[in-house]
C-alpha atoms as a PDB file:
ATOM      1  CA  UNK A   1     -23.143   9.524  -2.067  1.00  0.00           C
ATOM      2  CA  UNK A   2     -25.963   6.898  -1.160  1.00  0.00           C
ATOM      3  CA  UNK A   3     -26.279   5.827  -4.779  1.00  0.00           C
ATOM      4  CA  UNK A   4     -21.994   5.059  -4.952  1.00  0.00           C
ATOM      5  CA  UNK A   5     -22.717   3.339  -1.336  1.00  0.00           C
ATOM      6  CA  UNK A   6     -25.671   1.391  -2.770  1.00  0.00           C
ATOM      7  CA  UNK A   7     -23.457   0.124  -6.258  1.00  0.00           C
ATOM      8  CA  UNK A   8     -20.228  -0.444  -4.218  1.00  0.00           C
ATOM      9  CA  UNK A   9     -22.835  -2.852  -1.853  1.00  0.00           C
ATOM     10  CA  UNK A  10     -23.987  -4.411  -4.861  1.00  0.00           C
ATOM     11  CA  UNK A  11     -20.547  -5.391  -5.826  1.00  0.00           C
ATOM     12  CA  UNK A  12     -19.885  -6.639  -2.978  1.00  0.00           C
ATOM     13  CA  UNK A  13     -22.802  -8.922  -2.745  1.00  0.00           C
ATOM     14  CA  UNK A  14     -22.272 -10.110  -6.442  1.00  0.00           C
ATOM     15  CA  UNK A  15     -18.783 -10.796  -5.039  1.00  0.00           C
ATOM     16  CA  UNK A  16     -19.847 -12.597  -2.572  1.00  0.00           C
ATOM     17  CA  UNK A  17     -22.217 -14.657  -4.473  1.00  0.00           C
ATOM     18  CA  UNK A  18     -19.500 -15.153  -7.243  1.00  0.00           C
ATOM     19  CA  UNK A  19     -16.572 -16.411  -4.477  1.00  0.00           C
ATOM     20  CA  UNK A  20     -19.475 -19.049  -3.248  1.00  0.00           C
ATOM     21  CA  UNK A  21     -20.947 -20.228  -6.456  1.00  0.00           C
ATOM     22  CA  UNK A  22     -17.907 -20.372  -8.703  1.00  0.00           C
ATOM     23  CA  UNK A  23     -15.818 -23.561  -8.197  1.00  0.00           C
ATOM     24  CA  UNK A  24     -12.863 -23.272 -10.652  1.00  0.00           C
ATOM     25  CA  UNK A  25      -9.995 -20.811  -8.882  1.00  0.00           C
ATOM     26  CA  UNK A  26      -9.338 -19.591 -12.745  1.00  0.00           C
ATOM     27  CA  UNK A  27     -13.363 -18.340 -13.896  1.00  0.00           C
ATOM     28  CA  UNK A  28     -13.771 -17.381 -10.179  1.00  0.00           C
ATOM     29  CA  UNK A  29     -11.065 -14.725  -9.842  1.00  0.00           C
ATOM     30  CA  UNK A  30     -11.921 -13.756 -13.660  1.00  0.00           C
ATOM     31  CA  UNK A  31     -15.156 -12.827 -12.675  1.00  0.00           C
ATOM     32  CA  UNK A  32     -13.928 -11.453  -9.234  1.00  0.00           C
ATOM     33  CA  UNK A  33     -10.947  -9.638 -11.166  1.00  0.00           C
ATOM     34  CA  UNK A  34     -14.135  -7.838 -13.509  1.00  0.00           C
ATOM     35  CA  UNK A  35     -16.221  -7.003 -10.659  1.00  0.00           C
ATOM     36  CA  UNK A  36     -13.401  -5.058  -8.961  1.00  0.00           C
ATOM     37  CA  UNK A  37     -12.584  -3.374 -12.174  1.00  0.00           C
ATOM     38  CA  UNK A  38     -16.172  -2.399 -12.605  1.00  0.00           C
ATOM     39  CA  UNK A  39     -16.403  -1.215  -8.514  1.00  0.00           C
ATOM     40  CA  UNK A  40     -13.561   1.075  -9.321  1.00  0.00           C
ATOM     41  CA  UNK A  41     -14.700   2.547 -12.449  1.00  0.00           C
ATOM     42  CA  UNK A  42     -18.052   3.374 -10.785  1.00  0.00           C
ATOM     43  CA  UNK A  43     -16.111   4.668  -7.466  1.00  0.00           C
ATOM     44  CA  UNK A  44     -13.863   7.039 -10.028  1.00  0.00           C
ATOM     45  CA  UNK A  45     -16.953   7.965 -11.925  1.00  0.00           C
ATOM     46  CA  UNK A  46     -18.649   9.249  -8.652  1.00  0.00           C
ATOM     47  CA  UNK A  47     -15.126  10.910  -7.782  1.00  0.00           C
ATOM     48  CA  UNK A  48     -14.962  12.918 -11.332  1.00  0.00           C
ATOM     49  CA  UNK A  49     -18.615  13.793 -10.552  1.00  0.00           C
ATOM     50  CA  UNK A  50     -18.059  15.296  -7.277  1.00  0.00           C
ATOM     51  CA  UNK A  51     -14.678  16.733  -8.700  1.00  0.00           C
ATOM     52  CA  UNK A  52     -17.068  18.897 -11.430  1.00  0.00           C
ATOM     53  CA  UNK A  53     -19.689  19.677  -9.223  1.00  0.00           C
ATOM     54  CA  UNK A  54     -17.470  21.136  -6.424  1.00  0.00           C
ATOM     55  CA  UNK A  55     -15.315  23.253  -9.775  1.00  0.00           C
ATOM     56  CA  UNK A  56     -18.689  24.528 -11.259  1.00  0.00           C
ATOM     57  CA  UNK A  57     -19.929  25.750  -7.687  1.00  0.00           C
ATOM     58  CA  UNK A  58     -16.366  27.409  -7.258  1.00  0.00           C
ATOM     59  CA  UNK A  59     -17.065  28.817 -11.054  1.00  0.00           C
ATOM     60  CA  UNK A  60     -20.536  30.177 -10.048  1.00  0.00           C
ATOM     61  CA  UNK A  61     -19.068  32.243  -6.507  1.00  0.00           C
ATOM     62  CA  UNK A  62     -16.170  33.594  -8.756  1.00  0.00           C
ATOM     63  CA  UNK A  63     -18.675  34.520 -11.503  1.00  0.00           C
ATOM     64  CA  UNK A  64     -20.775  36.264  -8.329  1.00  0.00           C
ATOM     65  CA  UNK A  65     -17.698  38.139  -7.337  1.00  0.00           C
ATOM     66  CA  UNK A  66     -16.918  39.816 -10.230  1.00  0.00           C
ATOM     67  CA  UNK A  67     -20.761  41.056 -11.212  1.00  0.00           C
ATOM     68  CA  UNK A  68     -20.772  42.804  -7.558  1.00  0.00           C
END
């Protein structure tokens, strides 16, 4: 979870950076528009992740049950 809070702050600051340095509406909420798209793809990413991680430990218990 620190590493998805540490890229979702990064997007944020690049974000930032991109709403103060970019002048023309259009480019700016392109770039802000592929940010967000890649902030969302990480955040799903990390949610898949965690979705595995929490089926493979339900797996391993089930796997312990039955050898017991």
């Amino acid at each position: 979870m620190k590493r998805l809070g540490i890229a979702l702050g990064a997007f944020a600051v690049l974000m930032v950076l991109t709403w103060i340095m970019i002048d023309d509406p259009k480019i700016r909420l392109a770039a802000l528009a592929i940010l967000a798209m890649f902030a969302v793809r990480t955040w799903s990413h990390s949610r898949k992740l965690q979705h595995e991680a929490e089926q493979g430990q339900a797996g391993d218990s089930a796997d312990d049950s039955r050898r017991g």
